[in-house]
Protein backbone atom coordinates (compact mmCIF):
# COMPACT_ATOMS: atom_id res chain seq x y z
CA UNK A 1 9.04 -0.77 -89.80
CA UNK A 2 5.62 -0.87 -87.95
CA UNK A 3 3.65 -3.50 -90.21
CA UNK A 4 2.90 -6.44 -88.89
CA UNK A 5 4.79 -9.40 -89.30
CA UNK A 6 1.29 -11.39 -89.98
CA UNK A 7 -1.10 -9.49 -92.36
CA UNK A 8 -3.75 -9.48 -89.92
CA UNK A 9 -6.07 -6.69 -88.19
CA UNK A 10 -8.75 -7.28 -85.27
CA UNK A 11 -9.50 -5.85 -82.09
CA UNK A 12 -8.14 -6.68 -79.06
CA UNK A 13 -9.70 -7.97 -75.79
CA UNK A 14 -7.12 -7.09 -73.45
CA UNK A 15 -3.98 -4.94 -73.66
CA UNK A 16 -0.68 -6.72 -71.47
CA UNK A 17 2.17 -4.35 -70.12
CA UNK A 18 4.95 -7.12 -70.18
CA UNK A 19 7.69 -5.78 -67.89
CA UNK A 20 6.78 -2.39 -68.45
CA UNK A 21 8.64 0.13 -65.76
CA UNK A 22 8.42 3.78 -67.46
CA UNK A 23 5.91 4.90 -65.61
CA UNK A 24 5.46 7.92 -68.60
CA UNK A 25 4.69 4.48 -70.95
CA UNK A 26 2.44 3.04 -68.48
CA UNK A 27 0.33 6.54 -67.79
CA UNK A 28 -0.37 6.56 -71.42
CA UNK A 29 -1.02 3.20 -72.16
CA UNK A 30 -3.60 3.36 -69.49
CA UNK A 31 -5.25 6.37 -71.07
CA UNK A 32 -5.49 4.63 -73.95
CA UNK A 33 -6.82 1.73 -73.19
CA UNK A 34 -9.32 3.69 -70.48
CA UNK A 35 -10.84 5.63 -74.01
CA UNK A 36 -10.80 2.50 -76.38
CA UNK A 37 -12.52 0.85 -73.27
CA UNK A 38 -9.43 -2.48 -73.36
CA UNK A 39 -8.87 -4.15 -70.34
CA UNK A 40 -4.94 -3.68 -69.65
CA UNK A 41 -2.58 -6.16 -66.99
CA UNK A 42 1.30 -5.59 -66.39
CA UNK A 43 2.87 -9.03 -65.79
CA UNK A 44 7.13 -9.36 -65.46
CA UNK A 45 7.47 -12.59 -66.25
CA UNK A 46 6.86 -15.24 -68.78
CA UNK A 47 4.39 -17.30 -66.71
CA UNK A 48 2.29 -14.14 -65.68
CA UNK A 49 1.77 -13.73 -69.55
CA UNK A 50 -0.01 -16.93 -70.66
CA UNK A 51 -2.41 -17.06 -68.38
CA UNK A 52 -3.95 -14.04 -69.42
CA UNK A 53 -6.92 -14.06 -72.16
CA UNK A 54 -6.46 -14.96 -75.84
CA UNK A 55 -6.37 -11.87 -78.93
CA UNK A 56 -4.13 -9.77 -76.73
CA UNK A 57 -2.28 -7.13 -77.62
CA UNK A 58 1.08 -7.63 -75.52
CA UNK A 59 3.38 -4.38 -75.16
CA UNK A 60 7.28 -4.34 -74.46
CA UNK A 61 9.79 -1.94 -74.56
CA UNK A 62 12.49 -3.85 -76.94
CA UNK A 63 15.31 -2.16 -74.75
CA UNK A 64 14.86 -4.26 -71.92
CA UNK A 65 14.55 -7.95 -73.50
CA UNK A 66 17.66 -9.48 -74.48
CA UNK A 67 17.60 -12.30 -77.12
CA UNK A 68 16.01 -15.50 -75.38
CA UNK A 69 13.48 -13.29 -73.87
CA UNK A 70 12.40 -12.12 -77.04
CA UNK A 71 12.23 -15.37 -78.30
CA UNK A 72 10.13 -16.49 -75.44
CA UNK A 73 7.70 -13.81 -75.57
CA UNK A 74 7.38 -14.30 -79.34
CA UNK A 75 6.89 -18.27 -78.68
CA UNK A 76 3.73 -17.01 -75.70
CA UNK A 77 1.96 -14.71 -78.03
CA UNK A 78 1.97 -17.33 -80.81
CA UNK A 79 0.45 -19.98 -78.12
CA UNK A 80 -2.16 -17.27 -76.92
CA UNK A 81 -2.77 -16.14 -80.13
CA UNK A 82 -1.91 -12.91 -79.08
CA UNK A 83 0.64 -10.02 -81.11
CA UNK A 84 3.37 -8.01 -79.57
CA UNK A 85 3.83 -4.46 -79.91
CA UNK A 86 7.37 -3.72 -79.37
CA UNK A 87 8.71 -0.12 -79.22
CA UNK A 88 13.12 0.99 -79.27
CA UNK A 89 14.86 4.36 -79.32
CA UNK A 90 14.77 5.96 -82.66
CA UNK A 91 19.01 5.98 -82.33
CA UNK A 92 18.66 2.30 -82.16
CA UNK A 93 17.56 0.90 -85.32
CA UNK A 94 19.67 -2.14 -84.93
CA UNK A 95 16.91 -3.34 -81.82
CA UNK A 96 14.22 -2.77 -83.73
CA UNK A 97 15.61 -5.08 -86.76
CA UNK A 98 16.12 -7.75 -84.40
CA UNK A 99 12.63 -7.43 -83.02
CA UNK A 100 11.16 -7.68 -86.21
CA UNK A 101 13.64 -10.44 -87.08
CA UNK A 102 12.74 -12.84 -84.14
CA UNK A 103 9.17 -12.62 -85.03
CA UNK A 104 7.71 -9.24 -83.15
CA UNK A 105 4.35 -8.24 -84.75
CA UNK A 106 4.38 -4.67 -84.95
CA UNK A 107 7.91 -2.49 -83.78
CA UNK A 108 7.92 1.33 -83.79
CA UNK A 109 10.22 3.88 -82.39
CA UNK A 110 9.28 5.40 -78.86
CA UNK A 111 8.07 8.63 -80.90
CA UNK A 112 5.36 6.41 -83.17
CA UNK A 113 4.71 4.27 -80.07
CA UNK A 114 1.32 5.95 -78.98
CA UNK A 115 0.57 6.50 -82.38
CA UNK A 116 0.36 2.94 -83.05
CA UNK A 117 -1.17 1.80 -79.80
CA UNK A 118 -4.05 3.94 -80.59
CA UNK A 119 -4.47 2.84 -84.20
CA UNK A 120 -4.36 -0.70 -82.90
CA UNK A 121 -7.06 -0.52 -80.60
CA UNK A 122 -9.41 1.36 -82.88
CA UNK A 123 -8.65 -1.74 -84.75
């Protein structure tokens, strides 16, 4: 389930935590970032999001967006020509398939999550 909706590969300028509590997920996206040398922000809302930079990677845990939130974050990443990495509960397949249906670039289970992030940003 972790290809991208759009067949497309390219490094990233900046990483975006959007509403990102876990502070476990935000330790290791940090680390992450710090050795792939990515700028990263954490934003909560929708309006915090665009005005960051363009070829962002954007980062949200699927369990916490309900459907018009997805939507909307799908519709910001499109304008800033951004992609969304979106990451669920392995138990909850159903979240990931309607991540990936709404238009999500890349969704993983929490265990591939770090993984992916990595692979992205090597990228």
């Amino acid at each position: 389930m972790d290809e991208p909706n759009e067949n497309k590969s390219r490094k990233f300028s900046s990483v975006i935590c959007y509403k990102i509590s876990n502070i476990m997920d935000r330790i290791v996206v940090e680390e992450i970032c710090s050795r792939n040398h990515v700028s990263i922000f954490h934003v909560e809302n929708n309006s915090e999001l665009v005005r960051h930079s363009q070829r962002s990677l954007v980062i949200c845990d699927l369990t916490k967006q309900n459907k018009e939130e997805l939507d909307s974050l799908v519709q910001s990443s499109k304008t800033m020509k951004s992609q969304v990495l979106g990451s669920y509960p392995h138990v909850s397949k159903e979240i990931g398939e309607r991540a990936l249906s709404q238009g999500i670039d890349y969704v993983v289970p929490k265990s591939g999550f770090k993984r992916k992030l990595e692979q992205l940003l090597a990228n």
